[in-house]
C-alpha atoms as a PDB file:
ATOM      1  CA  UNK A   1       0.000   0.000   0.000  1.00  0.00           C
ATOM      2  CA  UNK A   2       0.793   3.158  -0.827  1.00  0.00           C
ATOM      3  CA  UNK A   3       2.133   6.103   2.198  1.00  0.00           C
ATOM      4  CA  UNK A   4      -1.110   8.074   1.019  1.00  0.00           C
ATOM      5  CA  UNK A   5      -3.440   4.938   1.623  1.00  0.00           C
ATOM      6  CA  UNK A   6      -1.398   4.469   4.808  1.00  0.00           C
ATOM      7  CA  UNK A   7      -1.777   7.329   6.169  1.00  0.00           C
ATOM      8  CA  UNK A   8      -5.886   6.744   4.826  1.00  0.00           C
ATOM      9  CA  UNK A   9      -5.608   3.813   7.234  1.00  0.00           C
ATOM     10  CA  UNK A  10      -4.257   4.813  10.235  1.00  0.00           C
ATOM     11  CA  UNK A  11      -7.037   7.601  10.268  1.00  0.00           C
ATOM     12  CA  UNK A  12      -9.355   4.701  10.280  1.00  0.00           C
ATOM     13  CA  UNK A  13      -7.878   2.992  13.591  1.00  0.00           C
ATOM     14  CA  UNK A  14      -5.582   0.572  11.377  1.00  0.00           C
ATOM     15  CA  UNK A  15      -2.232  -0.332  12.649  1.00  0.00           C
ATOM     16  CA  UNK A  16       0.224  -0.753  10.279  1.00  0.00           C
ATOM     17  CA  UNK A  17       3.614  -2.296   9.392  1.00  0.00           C
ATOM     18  CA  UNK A  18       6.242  -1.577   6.595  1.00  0.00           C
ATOM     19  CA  UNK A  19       9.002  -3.949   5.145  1.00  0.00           C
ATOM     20  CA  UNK A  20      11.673  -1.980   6.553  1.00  0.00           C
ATOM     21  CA  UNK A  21       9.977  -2.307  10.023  1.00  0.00           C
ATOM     22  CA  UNK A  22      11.157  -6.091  11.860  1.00  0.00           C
ATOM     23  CA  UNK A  23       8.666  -8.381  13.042  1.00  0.00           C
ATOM     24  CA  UNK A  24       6.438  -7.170  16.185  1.00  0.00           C
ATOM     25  CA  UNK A  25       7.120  -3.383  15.017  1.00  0.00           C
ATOM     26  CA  UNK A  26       4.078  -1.240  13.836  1.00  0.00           C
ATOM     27  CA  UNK A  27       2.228   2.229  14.571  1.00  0.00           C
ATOM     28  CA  UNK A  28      -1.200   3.396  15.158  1.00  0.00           C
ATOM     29  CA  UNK A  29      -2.853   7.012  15.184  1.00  0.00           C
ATOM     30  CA  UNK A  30      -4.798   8.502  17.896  1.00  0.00           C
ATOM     31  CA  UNK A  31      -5.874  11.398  17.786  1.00  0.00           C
ATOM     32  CA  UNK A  32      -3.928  12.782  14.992  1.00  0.00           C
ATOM     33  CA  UNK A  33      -0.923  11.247  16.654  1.00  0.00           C
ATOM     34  CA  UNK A  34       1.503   8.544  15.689  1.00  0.00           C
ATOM     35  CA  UNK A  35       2.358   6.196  18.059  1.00  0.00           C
ATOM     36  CA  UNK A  36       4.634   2.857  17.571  1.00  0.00           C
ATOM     37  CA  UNK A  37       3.933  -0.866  19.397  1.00  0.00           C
ATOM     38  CA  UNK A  38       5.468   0.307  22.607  1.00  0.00           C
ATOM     39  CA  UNK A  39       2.943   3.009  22.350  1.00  0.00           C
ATOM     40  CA  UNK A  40       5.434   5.366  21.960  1.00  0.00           C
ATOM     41  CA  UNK A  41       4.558   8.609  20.772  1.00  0.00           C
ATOM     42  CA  UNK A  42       6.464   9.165  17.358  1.00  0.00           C
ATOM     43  CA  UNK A  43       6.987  13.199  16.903  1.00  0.00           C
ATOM     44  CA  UNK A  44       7.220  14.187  13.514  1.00  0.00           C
ATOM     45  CA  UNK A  45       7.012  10.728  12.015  1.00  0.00           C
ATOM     46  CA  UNK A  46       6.390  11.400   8.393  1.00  0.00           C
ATOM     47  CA  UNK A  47       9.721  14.298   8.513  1.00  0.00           C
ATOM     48  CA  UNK A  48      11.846  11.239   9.127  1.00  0.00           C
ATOM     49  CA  UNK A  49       9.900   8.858   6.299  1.00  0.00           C
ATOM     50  CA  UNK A  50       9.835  11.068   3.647  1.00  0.00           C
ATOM     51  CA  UNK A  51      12.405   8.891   1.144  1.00  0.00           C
ATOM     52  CA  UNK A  52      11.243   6.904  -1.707  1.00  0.00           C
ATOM     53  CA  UNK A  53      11.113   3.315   0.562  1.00  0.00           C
ATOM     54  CA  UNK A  54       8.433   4.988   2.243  1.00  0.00           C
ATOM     55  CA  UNK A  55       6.370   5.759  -0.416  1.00  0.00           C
ATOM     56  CA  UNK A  56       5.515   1.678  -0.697  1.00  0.00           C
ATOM     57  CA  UNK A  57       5.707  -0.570   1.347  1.00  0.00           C
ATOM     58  CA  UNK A  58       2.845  -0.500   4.056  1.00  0.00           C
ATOM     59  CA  UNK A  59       0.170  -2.696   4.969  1.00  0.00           C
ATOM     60  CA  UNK A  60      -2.178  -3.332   7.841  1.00  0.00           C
ATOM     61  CA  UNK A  61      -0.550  -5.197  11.054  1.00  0.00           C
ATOM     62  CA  UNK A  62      -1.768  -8.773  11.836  1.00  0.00           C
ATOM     63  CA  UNK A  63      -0.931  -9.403  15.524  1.00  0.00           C
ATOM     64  CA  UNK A  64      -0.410 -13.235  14.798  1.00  0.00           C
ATOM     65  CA  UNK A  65       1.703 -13.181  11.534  1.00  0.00           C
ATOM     66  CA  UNK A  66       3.984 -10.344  12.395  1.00  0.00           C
ATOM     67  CA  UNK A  67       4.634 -10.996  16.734  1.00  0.00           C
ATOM     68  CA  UNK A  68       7.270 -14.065  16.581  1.00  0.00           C
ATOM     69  CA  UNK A  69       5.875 -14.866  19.690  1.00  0.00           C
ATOM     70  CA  UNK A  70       2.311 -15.501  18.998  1.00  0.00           C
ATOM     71  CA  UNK A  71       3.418 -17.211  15.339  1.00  0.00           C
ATOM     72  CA  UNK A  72       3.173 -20.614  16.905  1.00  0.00           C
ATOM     73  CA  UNK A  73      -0.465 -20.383  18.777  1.00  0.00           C
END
């Protein structure tokens, strides 16, 4: 997905991971605000992301296919 349809679903409550991001890692919105799996506020997220890897890349966080620890359950 696309950082535009991304950013489309964290607004919608969607937490999300990238394939630069390792297993377990992935970030939410509340509220306007970005926050990561340790819920983690992340300032100024998008300043950071703004490169061409960022532009692809994202799709929507399944707890039991990205956590290593919950893969065998």
């Amino acid at each position: 997905m696309t950082k535009d349809e991304a950013i489309a679903q964290l607004e919608l409550g969607q937490k999300l991971t990238h394939t630069y991001f390792i297993a377990g890692e992935f970030i939410y919105m509340i509220d306007g605000k970005i926050f990561d799996e340790d819920d983690v506020e992340l300032n100024d997220f998008w300043n950071f992301r703004h490169d061409n890897g960022f532009q692809e890349g994202w799709g929507i966080y399944d707890t039991v296919s990205n956590d290593p620890f919950l893969k065998n359950f």
